[in-house]
PDB file of N, CA and C in Angstrom:
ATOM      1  N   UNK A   1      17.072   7.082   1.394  1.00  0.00           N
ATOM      2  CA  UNK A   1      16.333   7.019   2.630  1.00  0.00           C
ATOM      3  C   UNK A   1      17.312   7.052   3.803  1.00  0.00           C
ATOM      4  N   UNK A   2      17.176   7.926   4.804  1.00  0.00           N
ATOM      5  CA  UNK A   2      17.871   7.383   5.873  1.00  0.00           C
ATOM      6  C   UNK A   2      17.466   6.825   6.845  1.00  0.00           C
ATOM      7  N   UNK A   3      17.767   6.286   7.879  1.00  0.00           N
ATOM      8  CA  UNK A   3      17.808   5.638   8.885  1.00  0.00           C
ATOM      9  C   UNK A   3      16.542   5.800   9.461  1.00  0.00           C
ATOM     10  N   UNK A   4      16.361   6.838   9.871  1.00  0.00           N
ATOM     11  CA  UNK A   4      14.800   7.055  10.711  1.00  0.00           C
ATOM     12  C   UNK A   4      13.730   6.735   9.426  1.00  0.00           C
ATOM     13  N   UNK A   5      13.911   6.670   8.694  1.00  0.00           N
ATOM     14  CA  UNK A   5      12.589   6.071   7.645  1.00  0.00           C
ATOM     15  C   UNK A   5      12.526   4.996   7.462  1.00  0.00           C
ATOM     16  N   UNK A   6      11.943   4.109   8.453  1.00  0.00           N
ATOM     17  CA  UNK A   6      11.276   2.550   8.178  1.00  0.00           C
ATOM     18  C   UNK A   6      10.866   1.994   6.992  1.00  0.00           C
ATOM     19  N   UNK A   7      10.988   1.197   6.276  1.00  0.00           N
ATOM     20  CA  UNK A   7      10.146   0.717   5.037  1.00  0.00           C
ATOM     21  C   UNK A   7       9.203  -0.379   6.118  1.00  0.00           C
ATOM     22  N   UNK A   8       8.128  -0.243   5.629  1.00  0.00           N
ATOM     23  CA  UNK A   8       7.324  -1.790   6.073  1.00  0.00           C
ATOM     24  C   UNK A   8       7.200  -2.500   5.331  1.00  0.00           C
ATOM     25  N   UNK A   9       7.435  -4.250   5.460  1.00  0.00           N
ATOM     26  CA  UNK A   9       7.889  -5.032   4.468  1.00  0.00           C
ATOM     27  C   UNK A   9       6.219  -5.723   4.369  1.00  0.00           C
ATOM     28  N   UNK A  10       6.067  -5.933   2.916  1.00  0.00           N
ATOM     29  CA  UNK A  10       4.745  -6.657   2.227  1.00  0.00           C
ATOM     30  C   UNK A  10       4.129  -7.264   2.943  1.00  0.00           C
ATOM     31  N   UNK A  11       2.621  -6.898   3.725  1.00  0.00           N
ATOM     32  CA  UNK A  11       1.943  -7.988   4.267  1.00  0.00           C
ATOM     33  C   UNK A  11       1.611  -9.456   3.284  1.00  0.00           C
ATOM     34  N   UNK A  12       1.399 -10.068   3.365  1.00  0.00           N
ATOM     35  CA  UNK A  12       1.039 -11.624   2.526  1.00  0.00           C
ATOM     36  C   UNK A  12      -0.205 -11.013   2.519  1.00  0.00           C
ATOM     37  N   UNK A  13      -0.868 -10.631   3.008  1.00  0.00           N
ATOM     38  CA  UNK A  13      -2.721 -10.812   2.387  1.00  0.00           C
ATOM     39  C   UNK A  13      -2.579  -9.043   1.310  1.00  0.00           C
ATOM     40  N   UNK A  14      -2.002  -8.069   1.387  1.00  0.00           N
ATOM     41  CA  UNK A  14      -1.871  -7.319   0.533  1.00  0.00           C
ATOM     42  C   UNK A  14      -1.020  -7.690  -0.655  1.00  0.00           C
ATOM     43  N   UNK A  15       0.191  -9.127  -0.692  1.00  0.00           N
ATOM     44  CA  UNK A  15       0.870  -9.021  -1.543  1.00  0.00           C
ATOM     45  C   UNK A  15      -0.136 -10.322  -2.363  1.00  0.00           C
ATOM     46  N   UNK A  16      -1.167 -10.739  -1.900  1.00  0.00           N
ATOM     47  CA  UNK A  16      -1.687 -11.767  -2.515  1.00  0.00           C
ATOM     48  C   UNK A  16      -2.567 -11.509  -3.398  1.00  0.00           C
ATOM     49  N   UNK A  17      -3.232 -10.076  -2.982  1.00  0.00           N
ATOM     50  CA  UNK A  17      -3.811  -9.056  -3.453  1.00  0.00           C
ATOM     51  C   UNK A  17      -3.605  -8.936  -4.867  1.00  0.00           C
ATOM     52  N   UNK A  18      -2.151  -8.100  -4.462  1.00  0.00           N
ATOM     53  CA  UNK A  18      -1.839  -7.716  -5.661  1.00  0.00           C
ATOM     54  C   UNK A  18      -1.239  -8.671  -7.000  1.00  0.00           C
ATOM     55  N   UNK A  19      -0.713 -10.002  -6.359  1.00  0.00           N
ATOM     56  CA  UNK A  19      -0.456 -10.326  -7.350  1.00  0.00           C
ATOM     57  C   UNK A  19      -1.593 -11.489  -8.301  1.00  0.00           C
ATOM     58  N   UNK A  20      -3.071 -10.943  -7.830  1.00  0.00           N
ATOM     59  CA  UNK A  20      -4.475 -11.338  -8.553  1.00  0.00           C
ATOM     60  C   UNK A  20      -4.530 -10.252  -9.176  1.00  0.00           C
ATOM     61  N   UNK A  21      -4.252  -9.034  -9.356  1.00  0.00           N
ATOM     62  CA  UNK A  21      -4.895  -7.952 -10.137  1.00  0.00           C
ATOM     63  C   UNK A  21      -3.375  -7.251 -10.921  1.00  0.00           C
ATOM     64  N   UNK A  22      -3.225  -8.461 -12.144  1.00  0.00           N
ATOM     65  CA  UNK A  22      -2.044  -7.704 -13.063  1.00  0.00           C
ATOM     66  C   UNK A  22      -2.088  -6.149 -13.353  1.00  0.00           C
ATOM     67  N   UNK A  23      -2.928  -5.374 -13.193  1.00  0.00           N
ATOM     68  CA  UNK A  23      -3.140  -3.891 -13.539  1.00  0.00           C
ATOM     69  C   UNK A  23      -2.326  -3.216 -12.186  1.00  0.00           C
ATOM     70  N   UNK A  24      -2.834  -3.986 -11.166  1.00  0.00           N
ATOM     71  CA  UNK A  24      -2.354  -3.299  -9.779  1.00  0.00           C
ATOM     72  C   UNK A  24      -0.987  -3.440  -9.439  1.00  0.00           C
ATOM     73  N   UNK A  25      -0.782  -4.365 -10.106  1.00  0.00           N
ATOM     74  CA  UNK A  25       0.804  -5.105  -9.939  1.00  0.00           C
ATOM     75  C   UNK A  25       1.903  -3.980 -10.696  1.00  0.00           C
ATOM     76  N   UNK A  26       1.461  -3.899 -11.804  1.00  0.00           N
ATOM     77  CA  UNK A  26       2.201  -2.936 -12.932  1.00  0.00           C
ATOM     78  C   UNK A  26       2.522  -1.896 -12.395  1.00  0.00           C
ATOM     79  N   UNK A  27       1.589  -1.307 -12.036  1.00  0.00           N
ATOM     80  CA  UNK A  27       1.785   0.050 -11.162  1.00  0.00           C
ATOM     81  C   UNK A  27       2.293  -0.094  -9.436  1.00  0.00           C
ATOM     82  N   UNK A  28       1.954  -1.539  -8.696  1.00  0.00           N
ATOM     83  CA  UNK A  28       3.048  -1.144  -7.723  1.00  0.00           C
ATOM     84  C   UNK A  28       4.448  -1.156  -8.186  1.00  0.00           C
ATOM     85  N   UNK A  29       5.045  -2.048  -9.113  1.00  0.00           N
ATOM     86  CA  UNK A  29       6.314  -1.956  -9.415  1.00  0.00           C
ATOM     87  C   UNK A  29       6.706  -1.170 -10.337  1.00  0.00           C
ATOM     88  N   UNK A  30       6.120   0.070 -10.399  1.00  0.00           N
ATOM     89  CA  UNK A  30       6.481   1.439 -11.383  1.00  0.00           C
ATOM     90  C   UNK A  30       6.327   2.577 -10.223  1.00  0.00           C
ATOM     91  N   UNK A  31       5.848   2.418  -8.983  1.00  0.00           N
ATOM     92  CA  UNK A  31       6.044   2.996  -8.383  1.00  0.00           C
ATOM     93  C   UNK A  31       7.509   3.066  -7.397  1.00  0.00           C
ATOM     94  N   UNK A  32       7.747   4.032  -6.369  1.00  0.00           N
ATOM     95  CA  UNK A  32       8.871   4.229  -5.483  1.00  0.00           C
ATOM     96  C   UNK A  32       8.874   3.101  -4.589  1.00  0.00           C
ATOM     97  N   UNK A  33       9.567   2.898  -4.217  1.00  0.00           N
ATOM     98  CA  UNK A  33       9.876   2.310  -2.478  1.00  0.00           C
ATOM     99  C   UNK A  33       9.302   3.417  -1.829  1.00  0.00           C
ATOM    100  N   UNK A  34       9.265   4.443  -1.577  1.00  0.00           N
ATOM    101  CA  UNK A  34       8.582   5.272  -0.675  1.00  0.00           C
ATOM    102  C   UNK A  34       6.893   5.320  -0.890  1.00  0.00           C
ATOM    103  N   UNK A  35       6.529   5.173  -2.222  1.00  0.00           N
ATOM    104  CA  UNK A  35       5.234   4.977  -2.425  1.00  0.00           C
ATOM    105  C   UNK A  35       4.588   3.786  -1.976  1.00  0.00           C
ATOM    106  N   UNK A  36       5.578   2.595  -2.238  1.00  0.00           N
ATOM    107  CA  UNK A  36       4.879   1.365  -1.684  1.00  0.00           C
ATOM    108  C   UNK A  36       5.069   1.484  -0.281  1.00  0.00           C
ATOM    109  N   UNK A  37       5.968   2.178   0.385  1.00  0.00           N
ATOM    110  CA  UNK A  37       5.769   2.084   2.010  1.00  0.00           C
ATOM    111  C   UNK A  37       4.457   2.612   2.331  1.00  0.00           C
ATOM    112  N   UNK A  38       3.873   3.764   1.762  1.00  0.00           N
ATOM    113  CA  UNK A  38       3.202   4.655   1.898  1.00  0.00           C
ATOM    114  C   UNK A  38       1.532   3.526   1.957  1.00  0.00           C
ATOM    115  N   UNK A  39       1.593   2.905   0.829  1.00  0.00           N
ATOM    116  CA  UNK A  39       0.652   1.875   0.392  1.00  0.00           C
ATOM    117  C   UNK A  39       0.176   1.136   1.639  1.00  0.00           C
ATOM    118  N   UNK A  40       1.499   0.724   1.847  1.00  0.00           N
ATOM    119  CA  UNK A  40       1.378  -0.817   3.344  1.00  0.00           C
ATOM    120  C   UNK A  40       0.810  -0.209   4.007  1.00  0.00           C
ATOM    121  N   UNK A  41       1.736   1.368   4.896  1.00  0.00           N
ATOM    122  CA  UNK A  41       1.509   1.789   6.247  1.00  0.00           C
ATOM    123  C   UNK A  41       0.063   2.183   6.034  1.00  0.00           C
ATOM    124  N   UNK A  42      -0.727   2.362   5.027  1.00  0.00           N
ATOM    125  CA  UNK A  42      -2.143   2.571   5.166  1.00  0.00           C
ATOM    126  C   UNK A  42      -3.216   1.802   5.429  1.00  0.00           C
ATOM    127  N   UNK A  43      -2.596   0.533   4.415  1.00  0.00           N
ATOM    128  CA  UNK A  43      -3.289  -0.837   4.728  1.00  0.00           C
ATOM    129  C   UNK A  43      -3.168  -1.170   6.441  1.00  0.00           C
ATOM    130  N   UNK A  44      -2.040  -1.312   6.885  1.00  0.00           N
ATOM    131  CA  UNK A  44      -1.581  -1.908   7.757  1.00  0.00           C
ATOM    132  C   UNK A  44      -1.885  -1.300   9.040  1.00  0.00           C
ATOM    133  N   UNK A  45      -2.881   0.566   9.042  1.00  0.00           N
ATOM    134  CA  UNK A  45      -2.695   1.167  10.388  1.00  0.00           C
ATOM    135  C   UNK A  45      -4.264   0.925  10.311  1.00  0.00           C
ATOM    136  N   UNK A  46      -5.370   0.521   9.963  1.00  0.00           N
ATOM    137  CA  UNK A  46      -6.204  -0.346  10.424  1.00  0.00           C
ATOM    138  C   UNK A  46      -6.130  -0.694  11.477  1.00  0.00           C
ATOM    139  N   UNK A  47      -7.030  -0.609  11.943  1.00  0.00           N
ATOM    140  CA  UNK A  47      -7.366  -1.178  13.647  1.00  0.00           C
ATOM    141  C   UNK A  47      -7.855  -2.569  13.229  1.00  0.00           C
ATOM    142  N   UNK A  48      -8.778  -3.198  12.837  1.00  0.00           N
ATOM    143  CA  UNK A  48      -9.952  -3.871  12.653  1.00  0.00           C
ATOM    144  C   UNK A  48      -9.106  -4.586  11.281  1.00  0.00           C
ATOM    145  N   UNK A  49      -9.769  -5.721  11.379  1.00  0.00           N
ATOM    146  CA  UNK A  49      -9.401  -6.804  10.106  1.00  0.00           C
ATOM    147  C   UNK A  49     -10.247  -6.393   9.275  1.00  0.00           C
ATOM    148  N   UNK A  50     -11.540  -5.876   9.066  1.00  0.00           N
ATOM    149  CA  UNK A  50     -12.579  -5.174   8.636  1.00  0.00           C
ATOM    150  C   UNK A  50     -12.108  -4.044   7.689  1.00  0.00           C
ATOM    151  N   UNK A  51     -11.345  -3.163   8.773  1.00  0.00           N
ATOM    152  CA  UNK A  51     -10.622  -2.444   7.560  1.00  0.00           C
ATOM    153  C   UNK A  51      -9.722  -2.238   7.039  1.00  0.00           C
ATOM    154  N   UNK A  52      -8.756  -2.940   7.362  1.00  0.00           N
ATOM    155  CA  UNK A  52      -8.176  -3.515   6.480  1.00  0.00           C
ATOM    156  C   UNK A  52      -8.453  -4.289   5.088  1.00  0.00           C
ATOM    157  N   UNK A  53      -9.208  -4.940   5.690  1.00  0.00           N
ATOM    158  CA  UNK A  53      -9.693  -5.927   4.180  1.00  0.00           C
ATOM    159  C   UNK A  53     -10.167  -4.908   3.290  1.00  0.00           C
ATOM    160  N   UNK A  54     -10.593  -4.155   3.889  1.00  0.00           N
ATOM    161  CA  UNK A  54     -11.305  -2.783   2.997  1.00  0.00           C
ATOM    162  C   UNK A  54     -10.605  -2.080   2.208  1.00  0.00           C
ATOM    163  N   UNK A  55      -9.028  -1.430   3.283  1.00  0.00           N
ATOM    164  CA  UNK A  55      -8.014  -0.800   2.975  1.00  0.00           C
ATOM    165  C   UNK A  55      -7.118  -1.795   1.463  1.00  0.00           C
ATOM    166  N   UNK A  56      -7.306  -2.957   1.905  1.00  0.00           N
ATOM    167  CA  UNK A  56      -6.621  -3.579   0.646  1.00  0.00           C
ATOM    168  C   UNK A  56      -7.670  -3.120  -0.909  1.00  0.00           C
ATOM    169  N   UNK A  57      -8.574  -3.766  -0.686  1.00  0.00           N
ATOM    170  CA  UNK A  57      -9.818  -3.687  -1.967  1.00  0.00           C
ATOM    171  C   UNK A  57      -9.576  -2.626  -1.990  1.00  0.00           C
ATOM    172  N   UNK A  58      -9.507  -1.324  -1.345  1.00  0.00           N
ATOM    173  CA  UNK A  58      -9.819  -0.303  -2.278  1.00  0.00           C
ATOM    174  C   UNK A  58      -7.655   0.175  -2.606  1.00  0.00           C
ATOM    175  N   UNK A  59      -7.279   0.042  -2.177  1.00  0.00           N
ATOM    176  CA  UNK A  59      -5.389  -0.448  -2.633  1.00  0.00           C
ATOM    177  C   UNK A  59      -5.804  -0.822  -3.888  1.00  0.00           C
ATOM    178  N   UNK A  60      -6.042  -1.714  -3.848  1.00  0.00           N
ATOM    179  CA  UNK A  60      -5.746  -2.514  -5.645  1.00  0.00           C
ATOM    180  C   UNK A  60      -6.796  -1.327  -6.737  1.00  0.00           C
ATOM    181  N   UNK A  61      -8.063  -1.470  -6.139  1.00  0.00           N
ATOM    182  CA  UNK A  61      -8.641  -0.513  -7.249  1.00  0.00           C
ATOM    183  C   UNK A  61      -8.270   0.411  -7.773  1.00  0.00           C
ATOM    184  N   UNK A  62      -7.271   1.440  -6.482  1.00  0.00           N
ATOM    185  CA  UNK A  62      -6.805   2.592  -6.900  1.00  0.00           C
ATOM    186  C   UNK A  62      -5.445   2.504  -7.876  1.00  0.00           C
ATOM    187  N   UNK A  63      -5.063   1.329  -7.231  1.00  0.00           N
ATOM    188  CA  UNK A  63      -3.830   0.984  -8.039  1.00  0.00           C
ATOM    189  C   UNK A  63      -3.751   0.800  -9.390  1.00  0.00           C
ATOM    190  N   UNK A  64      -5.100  -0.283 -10.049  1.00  0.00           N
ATOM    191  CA  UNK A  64      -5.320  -0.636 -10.801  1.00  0.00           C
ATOM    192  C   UNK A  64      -5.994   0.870 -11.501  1.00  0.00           C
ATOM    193  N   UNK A  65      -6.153   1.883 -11.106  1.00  0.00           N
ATOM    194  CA  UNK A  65      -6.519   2.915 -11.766  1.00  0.00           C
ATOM    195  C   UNK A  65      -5.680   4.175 -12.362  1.00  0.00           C
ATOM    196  N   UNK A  66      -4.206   3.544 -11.481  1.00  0.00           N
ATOM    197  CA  UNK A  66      -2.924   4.573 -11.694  1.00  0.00           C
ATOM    198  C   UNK A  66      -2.810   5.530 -10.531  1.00  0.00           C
ATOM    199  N   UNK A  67      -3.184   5.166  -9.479  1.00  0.00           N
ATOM    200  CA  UNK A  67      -3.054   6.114  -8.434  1.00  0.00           C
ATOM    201  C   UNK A  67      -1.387   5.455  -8.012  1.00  0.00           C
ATOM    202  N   UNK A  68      -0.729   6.654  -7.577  1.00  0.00           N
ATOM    203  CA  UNK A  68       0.493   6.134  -7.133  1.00  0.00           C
ATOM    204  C   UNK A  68       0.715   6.191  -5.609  1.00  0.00           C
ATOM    205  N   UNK A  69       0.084   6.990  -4.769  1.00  0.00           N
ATOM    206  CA  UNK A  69       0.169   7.119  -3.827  1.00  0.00           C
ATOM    207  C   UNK A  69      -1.128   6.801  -2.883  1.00  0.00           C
ATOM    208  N   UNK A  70      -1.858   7.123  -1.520  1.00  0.00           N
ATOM    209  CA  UNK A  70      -3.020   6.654  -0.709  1.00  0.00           C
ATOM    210  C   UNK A  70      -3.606   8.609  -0.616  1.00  0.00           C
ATOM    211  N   UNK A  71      -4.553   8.670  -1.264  1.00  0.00           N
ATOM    212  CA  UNK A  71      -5.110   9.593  -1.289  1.00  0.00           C
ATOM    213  C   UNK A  71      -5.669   9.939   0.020  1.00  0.00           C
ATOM    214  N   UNK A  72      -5.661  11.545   0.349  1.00  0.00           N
ATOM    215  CA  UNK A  72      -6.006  12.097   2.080  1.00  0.00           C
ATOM    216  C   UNK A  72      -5.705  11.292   3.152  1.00  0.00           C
ATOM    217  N   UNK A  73      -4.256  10.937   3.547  1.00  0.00           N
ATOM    218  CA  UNK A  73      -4.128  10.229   4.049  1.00  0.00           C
ATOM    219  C   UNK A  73      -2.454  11.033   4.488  1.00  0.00           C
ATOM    220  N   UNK A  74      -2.372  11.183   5.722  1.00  0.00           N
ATOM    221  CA  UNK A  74      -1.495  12.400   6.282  1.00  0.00           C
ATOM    222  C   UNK A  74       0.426  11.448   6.155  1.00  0.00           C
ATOM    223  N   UNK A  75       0.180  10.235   5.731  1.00  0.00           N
ATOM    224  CA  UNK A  75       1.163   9.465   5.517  1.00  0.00           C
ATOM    225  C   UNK A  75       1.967   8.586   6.679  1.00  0.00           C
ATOM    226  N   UNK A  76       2.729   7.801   6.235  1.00  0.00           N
ATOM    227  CA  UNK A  76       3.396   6.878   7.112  1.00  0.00           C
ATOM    228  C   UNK A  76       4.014   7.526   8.436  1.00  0.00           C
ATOM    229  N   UNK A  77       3.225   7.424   9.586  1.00  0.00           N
ATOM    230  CA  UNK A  77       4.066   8.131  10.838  1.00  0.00           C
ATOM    231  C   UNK A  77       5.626   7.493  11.263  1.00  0.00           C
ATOM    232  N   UNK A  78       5.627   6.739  10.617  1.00  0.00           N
ATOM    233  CA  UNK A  78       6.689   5.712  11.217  1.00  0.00           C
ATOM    234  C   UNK A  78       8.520   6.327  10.588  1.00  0.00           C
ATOM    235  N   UNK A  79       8.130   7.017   9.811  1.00  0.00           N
ATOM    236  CA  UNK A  79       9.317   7.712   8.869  1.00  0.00           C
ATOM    237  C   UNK A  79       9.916   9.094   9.802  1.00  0.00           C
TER     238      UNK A  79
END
């Protein structure tokens, strides 16, 4: 990674998330550092606590389903 690519570090209500759903867990830590940035910055660009909370629940489901990355989702602007 270089320099201009931010990682965003684990929100607590997404990492609390994940570590209730052992399926989701497995697969964040089989995934990249670039994938889990990818994860947060989706959760995290939510406007609304609303969706966020949303953005998490459906995080873990997908996770827990083997998705590795945030599906239609143009990616982390911050990189």
């Amino acid at each position: 990674m270089t320099k201009k690519e931010a990682l965003h570090k684990l929100p607590t209500d997404l990492g609390k998330a994940l570590t209730s759903s052992p399926g989701a867990l497995a697969v964040w830590k089989d995934i990249t550092p670039l994938a889990r940035n990818e994860w947060i910055c989706w959760v995290i660009s939510g406007k609304k606590a609303e969706t966020r909370n949303i953005r998490i629940d459906k995080a873990i489901s997908k996770l827990k389903g083997g998705m590795r990355r945030p599906c239609c989702w143009a990616g982390c602007p911050h990189r």
